[in-house]
N, C-alpha and C. Protein backbone atom coordinates (compact mmCIF):
# COMPACT_ATOMS: atom_id res chain seq x y z
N UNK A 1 0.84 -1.17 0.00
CA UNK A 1 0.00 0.00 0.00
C UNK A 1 0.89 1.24 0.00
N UNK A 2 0.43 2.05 -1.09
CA UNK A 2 1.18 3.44 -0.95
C UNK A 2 0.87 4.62 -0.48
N UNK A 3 1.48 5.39 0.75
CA UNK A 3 1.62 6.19 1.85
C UNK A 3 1.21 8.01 0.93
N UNK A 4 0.07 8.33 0.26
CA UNK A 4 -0.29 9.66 -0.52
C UNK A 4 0.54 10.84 0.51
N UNK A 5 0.64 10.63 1.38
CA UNK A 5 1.16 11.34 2.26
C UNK A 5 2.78 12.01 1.10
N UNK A 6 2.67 13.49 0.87
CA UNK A 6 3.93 13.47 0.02
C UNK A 6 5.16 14.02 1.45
N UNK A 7 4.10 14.38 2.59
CA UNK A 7 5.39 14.87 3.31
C UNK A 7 6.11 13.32 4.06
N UNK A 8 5.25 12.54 3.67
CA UNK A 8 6.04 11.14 4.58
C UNK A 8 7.38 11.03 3.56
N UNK A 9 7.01 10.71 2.38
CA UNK A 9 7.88 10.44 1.28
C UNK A 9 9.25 11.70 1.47
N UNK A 10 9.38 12.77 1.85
CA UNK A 10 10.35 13.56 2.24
C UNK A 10 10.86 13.23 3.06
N UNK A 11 10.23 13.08 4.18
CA UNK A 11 10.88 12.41 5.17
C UNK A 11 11.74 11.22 5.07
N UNK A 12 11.20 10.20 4.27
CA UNK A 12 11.62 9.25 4.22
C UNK A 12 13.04 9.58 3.48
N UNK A 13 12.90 10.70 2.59
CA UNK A 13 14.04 10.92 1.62
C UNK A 13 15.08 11.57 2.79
N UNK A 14 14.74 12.75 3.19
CA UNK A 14 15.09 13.22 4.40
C UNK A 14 16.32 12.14 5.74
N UNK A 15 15.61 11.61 5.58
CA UNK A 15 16.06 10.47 6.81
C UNK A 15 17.26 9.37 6.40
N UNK A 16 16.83 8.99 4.81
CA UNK A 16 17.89 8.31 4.34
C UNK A 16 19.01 9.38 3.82
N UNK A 17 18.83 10.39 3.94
CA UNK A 17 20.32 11.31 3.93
C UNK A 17 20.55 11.41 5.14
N UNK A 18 20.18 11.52 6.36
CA UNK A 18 20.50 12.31 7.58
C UNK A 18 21.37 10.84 8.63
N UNK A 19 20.67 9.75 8.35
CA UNK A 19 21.38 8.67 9.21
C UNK A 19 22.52 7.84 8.30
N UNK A 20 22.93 8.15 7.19
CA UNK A 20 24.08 7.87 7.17
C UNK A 20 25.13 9.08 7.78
N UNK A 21 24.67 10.16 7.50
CA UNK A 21 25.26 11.44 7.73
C UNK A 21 25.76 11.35 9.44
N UNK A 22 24.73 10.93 10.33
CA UNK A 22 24.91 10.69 11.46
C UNK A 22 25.74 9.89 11.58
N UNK A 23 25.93 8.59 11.05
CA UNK A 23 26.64 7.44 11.50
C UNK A 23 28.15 7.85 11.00
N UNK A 24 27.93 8.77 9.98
CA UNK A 24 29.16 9.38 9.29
C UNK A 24 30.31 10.02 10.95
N UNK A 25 29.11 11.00 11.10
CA UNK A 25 29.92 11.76 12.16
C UNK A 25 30.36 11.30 13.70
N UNK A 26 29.16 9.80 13.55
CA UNK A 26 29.61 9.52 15.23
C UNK A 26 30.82 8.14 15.01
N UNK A 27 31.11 8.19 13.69
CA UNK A 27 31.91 7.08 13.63
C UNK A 27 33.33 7.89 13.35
N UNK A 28 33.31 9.06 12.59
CA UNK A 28 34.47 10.00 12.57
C UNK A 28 36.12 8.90 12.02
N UNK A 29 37.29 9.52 12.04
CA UNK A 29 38.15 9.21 11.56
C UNK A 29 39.04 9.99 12.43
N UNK A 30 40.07 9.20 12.41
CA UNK A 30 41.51 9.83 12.54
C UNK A 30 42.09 10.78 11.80
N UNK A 31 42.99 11.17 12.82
CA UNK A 31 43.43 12.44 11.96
C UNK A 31 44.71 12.13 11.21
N UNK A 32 44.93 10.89 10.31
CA UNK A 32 45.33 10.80 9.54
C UNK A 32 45.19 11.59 8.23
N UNK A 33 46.78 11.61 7.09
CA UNK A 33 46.54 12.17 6.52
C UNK A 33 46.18 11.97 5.40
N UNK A 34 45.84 10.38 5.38
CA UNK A 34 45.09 9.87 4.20
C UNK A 34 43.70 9.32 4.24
N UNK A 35 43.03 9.79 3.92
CA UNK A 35 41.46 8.74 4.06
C UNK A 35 41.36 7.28 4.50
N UNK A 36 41.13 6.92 5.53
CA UNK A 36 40.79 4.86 5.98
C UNK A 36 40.20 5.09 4.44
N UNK A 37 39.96 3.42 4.55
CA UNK A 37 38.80 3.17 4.08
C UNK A 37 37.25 2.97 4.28
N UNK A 38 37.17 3.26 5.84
CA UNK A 38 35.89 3.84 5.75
C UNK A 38 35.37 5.45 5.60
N UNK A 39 36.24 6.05 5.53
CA UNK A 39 36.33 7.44 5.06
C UNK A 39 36.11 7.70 3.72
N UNK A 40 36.71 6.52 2.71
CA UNK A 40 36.14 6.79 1.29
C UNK A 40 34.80 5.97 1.43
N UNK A 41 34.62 4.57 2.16
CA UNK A 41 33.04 4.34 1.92
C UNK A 41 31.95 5.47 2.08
N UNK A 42 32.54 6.48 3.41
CA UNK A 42 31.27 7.67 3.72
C UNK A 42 31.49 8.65 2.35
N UNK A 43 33.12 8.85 1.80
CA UNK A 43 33.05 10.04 0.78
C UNK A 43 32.09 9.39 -0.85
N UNK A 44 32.14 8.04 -0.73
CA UNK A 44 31.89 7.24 -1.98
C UNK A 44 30.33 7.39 -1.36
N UNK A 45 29.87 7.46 -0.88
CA UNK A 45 28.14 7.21 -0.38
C UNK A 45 27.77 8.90 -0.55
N UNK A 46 28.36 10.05 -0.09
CA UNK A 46 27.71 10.89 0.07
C UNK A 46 28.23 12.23 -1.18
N UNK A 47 29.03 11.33 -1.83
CA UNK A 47 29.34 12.18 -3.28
C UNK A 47 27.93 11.90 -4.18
N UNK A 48 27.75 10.83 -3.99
CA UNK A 48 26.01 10.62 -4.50
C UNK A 48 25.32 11.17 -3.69
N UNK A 49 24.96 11.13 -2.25
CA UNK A 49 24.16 11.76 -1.80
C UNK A 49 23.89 13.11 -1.93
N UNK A 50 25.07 13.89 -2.21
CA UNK A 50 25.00 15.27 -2.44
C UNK A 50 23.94 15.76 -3.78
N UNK A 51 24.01 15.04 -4.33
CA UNK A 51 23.26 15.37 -5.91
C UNK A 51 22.09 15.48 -5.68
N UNK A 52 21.04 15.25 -4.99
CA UNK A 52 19.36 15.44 -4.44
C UNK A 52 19.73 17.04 -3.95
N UNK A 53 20.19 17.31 -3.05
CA UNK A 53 20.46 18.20 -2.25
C UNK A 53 20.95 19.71 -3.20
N UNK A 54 21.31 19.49 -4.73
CA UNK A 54 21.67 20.49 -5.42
C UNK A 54 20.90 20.86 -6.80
N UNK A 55 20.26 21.68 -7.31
CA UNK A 55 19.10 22.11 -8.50
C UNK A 55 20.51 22.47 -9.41
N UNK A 56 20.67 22.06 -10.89
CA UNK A 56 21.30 22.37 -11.41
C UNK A 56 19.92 22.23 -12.53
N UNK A 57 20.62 23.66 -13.18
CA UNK A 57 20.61 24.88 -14.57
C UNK A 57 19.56 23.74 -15.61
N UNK A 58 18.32 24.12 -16.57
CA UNK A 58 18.02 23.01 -17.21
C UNK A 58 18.93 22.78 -18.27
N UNK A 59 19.80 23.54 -18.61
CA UNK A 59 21.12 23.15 -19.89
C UNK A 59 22.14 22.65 -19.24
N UNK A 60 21.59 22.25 -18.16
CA UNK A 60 23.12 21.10 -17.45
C UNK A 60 22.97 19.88 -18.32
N UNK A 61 21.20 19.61 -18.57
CA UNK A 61 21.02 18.45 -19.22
C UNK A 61 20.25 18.72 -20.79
N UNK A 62 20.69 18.76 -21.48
CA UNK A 62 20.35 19.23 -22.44
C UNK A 62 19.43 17.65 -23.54
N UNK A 63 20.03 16.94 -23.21
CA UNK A 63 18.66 15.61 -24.22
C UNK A 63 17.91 15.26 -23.03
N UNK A 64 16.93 14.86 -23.36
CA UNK A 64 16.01 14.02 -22.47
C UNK A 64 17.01 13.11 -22.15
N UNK A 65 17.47 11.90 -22.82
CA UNK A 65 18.48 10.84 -22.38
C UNK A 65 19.62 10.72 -21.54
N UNK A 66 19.92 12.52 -21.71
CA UNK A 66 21.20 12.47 -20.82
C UNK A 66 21.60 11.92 -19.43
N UNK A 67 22.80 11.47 -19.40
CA UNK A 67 23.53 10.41 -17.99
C UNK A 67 23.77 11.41 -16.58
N UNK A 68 23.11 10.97 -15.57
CA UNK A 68 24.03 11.60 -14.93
C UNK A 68 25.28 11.43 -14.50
N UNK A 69 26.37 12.12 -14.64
CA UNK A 69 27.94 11.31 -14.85
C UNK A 69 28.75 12.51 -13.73
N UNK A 70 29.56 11.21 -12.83
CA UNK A 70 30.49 12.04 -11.47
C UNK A 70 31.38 11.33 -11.93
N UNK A 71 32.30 12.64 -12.21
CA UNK A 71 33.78 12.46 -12.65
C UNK A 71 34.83 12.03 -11.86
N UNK A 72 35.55 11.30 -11.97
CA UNK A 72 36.84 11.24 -10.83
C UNK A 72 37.77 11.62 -11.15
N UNK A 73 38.79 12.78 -10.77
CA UNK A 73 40.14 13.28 -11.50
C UNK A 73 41.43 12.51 -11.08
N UNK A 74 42.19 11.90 -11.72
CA UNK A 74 43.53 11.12 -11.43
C UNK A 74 42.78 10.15 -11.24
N UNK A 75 43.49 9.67 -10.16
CA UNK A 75 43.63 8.16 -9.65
C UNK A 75 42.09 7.81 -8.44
N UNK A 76 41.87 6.33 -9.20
CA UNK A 76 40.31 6.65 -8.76
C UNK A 76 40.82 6.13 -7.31
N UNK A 77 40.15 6.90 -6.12
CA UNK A 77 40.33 6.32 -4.88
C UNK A 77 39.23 5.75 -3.76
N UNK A 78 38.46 5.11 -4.70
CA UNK A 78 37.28 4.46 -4.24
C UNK A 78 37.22 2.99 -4.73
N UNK A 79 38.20 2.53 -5.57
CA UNK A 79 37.82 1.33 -5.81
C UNK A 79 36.52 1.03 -6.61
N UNK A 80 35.74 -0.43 -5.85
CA UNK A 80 34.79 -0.51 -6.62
C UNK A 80 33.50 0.49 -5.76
N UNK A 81 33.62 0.90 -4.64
CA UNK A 81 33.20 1.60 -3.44
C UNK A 81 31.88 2.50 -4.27
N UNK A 82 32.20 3.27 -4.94
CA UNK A 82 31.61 4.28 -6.28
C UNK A 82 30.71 3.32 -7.04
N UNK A 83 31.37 2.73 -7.38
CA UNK A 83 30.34 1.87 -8.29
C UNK A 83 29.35 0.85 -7.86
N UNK A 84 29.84 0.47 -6.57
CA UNK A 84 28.66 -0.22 -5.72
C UNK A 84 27.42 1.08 -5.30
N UNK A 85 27.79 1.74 -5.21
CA UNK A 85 27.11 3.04 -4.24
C UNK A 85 26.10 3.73 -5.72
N UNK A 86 26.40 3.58 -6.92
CA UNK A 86 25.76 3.82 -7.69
C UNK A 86 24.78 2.84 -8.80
N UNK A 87 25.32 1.46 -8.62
CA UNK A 87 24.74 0.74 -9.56
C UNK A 87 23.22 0.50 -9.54
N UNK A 88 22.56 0.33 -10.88
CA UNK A 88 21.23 0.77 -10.62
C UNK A 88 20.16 1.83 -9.94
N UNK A 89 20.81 2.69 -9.38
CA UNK A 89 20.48 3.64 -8.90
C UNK A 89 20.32 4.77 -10.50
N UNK A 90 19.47 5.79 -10.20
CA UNK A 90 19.15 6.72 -10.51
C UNK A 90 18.73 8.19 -10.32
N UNK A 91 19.51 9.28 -11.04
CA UNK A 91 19.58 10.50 -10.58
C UNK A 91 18.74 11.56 -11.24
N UNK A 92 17.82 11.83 -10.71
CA UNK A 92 16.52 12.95 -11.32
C UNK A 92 16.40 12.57 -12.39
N UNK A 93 16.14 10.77 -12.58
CA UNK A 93 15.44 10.07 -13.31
C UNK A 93 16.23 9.61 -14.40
N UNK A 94 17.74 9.45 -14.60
CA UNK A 94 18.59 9.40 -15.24
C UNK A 94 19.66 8.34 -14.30
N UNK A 95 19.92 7.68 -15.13
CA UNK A 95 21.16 6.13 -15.36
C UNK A 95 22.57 7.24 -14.98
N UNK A 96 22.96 6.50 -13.52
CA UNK A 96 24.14 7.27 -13.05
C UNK A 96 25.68 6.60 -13.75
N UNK A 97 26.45 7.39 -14.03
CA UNK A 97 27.86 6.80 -14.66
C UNK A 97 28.96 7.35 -13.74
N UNK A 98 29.79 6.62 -13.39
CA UNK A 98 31.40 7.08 -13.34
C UNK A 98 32.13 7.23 -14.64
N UNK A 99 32.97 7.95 -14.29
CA UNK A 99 33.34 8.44 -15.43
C UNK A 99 35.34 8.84 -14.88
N UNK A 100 36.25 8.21 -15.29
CA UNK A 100 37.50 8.78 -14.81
C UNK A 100 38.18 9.95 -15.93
N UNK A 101 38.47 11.16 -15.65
CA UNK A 101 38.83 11.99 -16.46
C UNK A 101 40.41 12.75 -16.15
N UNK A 102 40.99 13.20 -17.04
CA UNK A 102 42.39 13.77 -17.25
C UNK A 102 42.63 13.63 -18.80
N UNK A 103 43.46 14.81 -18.97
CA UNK A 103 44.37 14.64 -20.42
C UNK A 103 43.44 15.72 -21.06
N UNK A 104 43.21 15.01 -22.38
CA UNK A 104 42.12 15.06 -23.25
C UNK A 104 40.55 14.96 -23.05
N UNK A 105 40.13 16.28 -23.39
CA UNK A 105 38.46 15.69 -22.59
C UNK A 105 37.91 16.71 -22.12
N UNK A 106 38.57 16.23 -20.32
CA UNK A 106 38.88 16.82 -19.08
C UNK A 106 37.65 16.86 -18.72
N UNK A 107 36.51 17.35 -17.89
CA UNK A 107 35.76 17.51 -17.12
C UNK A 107 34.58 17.49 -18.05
N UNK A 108 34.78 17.69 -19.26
CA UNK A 108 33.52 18.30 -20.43
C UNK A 108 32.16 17.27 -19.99
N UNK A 109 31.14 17.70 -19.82
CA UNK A 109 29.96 16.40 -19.88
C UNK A 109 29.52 16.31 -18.23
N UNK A 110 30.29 16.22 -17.48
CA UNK A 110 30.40 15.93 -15.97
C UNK A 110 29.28 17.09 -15.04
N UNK A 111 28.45 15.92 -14.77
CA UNK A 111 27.31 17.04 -13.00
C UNK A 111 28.54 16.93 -12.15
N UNK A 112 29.05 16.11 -11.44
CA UNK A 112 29.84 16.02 -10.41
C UNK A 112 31.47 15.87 -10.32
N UNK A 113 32.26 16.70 -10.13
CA UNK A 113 33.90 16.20 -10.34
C UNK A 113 34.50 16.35 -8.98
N UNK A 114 35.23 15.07 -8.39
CA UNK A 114 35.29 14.48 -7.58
C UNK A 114 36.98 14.65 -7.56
N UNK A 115 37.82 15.23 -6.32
CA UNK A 115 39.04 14.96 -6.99
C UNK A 115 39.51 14.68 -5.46
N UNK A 116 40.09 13.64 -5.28
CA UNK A 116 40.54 12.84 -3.90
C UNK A 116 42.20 13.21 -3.11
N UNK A 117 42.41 13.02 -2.27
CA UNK A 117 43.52 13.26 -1.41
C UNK A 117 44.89 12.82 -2.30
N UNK A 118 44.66 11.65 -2.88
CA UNK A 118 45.77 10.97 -4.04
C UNK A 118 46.24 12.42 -5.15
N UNK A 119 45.25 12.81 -5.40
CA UNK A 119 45.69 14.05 -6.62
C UNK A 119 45.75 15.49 -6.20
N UNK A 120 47.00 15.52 -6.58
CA UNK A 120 48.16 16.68 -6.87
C UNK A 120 47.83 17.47 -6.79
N UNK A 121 48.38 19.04 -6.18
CA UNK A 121 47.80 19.88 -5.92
C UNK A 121 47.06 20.61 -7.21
N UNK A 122 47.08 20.44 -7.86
CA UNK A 122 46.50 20.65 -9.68
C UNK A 122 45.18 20.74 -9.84
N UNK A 123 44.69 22.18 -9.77
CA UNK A 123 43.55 21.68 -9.56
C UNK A 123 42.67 22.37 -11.32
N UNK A 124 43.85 22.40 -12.10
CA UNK A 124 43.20 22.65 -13.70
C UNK A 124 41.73 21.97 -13.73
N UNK A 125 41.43 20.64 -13.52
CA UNK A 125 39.97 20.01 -13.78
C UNK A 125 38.95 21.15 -13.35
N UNK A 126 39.32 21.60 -11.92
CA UNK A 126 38.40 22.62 -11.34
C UNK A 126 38.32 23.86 -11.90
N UNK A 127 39.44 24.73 -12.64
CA UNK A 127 39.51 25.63 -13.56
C UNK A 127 38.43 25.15 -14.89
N UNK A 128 38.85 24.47 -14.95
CA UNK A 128 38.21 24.23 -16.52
C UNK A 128 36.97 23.57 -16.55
N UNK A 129 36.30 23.85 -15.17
CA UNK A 129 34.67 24.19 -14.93
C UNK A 129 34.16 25.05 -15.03
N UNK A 130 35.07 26.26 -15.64
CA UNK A 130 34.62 27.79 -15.11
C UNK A 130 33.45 28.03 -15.87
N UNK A 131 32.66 28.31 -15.08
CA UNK A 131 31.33 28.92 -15.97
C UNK A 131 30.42 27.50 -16.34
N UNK A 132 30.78 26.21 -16.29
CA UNK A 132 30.02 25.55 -16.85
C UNK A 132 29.29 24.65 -14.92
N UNK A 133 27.99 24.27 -15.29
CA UNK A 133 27.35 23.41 -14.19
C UNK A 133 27.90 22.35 -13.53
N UNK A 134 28.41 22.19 -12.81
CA UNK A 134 29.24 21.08 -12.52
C UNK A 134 29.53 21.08 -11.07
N UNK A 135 29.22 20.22 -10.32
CA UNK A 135 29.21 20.64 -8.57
C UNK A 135 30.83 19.81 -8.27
N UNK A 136 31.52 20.82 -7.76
CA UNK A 136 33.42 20.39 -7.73
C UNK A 136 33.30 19.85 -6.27
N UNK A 137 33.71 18.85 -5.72
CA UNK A 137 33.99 18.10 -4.69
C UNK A 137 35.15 17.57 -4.41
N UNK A 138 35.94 17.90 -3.07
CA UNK A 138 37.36 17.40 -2.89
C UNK A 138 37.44 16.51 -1.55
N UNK A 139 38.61 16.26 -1.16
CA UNK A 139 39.00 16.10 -0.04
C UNK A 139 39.88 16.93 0.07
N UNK A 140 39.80 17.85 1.05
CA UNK A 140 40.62 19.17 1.64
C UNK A 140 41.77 18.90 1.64
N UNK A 141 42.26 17.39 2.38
CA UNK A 141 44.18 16.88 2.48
C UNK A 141 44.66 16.78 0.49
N UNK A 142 43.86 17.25 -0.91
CA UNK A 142 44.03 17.04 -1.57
C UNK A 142 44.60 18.59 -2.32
N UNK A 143 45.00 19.51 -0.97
CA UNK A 143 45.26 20.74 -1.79
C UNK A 143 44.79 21.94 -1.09
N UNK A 144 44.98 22.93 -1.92
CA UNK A 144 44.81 24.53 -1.10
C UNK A 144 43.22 25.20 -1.10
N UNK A 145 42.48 24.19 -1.78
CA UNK A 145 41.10 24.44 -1.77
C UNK A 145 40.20 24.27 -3.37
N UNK A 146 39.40 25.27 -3.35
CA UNK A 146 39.11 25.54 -4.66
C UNK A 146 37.83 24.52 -5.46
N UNK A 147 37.03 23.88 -4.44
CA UNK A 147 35.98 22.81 -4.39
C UNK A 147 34.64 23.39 -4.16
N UNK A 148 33.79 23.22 -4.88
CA UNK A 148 32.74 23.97 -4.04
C UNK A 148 32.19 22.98 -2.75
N UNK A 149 32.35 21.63 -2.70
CA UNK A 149 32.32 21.07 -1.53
C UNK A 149 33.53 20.37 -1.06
N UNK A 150 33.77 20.52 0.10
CA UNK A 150 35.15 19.90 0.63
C UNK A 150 35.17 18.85 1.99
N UNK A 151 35.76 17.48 1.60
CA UNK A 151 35.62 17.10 2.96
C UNK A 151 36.88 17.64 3.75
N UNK A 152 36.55 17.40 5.28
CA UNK A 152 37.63 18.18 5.82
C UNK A 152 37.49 16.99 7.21
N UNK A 153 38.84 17.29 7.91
CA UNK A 153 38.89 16.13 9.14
C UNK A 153 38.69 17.35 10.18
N UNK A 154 38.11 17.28 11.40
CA UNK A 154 37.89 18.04 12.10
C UNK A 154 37.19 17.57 13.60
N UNK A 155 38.66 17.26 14.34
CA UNK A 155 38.43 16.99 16.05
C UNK A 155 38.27 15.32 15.52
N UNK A 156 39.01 14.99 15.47
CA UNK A 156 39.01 13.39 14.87
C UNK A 156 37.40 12.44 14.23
N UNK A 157 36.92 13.71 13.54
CA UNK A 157 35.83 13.46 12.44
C UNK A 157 36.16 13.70 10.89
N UNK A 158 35.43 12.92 10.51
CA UNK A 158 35.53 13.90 9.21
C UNK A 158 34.02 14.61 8.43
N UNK A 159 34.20 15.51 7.77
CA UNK A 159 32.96 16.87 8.16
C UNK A 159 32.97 17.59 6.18
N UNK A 160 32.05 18.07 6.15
CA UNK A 160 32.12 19.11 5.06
C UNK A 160 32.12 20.61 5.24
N UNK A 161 32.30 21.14 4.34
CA UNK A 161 32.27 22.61 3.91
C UNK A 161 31.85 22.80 2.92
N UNK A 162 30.98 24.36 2.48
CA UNK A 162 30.54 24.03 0.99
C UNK A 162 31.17 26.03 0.64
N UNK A 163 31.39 26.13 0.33
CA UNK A 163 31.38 27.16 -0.54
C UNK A 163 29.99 27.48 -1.49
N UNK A 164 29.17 27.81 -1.09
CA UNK A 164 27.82 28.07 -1.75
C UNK A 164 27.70 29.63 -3.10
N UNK A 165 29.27 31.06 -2.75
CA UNK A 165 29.34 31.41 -3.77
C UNK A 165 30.01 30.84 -4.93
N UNK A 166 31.06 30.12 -4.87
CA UNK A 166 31.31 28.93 -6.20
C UNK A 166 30.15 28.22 -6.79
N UNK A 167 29.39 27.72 -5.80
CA UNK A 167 28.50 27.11 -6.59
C UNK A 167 27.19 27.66 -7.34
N UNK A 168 27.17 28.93 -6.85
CA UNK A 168 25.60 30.01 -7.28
C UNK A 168 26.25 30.72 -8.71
N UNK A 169 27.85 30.77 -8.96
CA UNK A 169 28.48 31.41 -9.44
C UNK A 169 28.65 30.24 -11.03
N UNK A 170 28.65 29.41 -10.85
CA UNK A 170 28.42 28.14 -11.76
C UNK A 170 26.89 27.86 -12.00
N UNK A 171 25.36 28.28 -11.55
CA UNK A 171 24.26 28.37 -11.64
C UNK A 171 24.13 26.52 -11.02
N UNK A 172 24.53 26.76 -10.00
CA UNK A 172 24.18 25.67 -9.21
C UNK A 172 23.59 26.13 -8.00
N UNK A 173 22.40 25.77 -7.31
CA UNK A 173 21.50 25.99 -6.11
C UNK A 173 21.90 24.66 -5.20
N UNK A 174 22.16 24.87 -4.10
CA UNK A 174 22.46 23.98 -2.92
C UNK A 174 21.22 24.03 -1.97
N UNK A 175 20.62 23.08 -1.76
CA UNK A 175 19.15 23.15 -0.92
C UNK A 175 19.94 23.67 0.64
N UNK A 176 19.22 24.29 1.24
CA UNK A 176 19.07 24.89 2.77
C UNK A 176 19.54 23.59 3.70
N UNK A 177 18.84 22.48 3.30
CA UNK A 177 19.32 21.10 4.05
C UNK A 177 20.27 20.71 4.00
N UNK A 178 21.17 21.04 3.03
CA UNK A 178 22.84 20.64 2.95
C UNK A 178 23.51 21.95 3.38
N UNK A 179 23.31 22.70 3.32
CA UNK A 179 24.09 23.99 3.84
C UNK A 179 23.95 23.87 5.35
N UNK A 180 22.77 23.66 6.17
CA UNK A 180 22.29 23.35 7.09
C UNK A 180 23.03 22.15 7.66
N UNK A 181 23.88 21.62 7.29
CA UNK A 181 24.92 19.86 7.82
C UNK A 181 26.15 20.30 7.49
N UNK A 182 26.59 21.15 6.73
CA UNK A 182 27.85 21.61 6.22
C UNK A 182 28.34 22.66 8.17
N UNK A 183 30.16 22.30 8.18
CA UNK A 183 30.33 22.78 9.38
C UNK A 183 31.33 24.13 8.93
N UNK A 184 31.35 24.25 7.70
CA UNK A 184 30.89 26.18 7.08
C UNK A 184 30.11 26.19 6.02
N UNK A 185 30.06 27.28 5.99
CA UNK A 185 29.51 27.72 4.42
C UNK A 185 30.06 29.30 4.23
N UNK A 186 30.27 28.88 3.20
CA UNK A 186 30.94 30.02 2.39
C UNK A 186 29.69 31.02 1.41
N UNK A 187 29.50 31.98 1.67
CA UNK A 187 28.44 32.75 0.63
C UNK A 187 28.97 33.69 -0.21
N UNK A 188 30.41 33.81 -0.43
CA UNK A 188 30.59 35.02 -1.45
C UNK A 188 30.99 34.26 -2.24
């Protein structure tokens, strides 16, 4: 039987973001300077999770058919982690892809670019978003910044930040509920 109730169905959406998020923070990490591996299972779970939480531009998607595709820059550091966390799943009604990018190419096509603690302070992929829709996601130990979301280790957790003028500045909208879990936000 199905629940007409549309505020249950939020909730329900609601809730399956908020208790991994929880278990995220009460399980925390060391202040190592490389990601465990349960640090990429929470970054590999909530690099997808972030995508509900953000309204991107209607010429982000320009065919009806289009993929939704999260880029990984360098060296992928999730393993199969990403691809478990996405298979069969679907994003505002669209067939989710990984996608590994560098060289030739580079970011072109990509909702999400993902660039991990492994890669170099280089953050050209993130340049060469300029102006186009694309929500930039790092791990903070991966450089001097420059993400519109960043994980960060903080009091032996690990936590986000969002930079919300990067992302308004790219015609990307961040819902109130993720800015609202983020431990800054950035508005210029």
């Amino acid at each position: 039987m199905h629940d007409l109730n549309p505020f249950t169905s939020q909730r329900r959406r609601f809730a399956s973001w908020c208790l991994p998020l929880f278990a995220w923070v009460i399980c925390g990490a060391g202040p190592a300077s490389s990601p465990t591996a349960l640090e990429r299972a929470i970054q590999a779970n909530f690099l997808f999770k972030f995508a509900p939480f953000v309204e991107w531009p209607p010429d982000a998607f320009p065919a009806a058919d289009r993929k939704f595709i999260i880029c990984l820059v360098g060296e992928d550091p999730f393993g199969s982690l990403l691809e478990d966390v996405v298979r069969d799943q679907r994003m505002m009604g669209r067939p989710v892809v990984i996608r590994k990018v560098g060289g030739e190419g580079g970011p072109a096509g990509c909702h999400i670019l993902f660039a991990g603690s492994s890669t170099e302070t280089n953050y050209a992929p993130f340049t060469a978003t300029e102006g186009q829709p694309v929500l930039t996601v790092a791990d903070k130990a991966a450089g001097p910044g420059g993400a519109m979301i960043e994980f960060v280790r903080q009091n032996g957790r690990v936590r986000f930040q969002i930079n919300d003028g990067a992302a308004r500045a790219h015609g990307l909208r961040i819902s109130s509920k993720l800015l609202g879990l983020a431990i800054m936000v950035d508005r210029k």
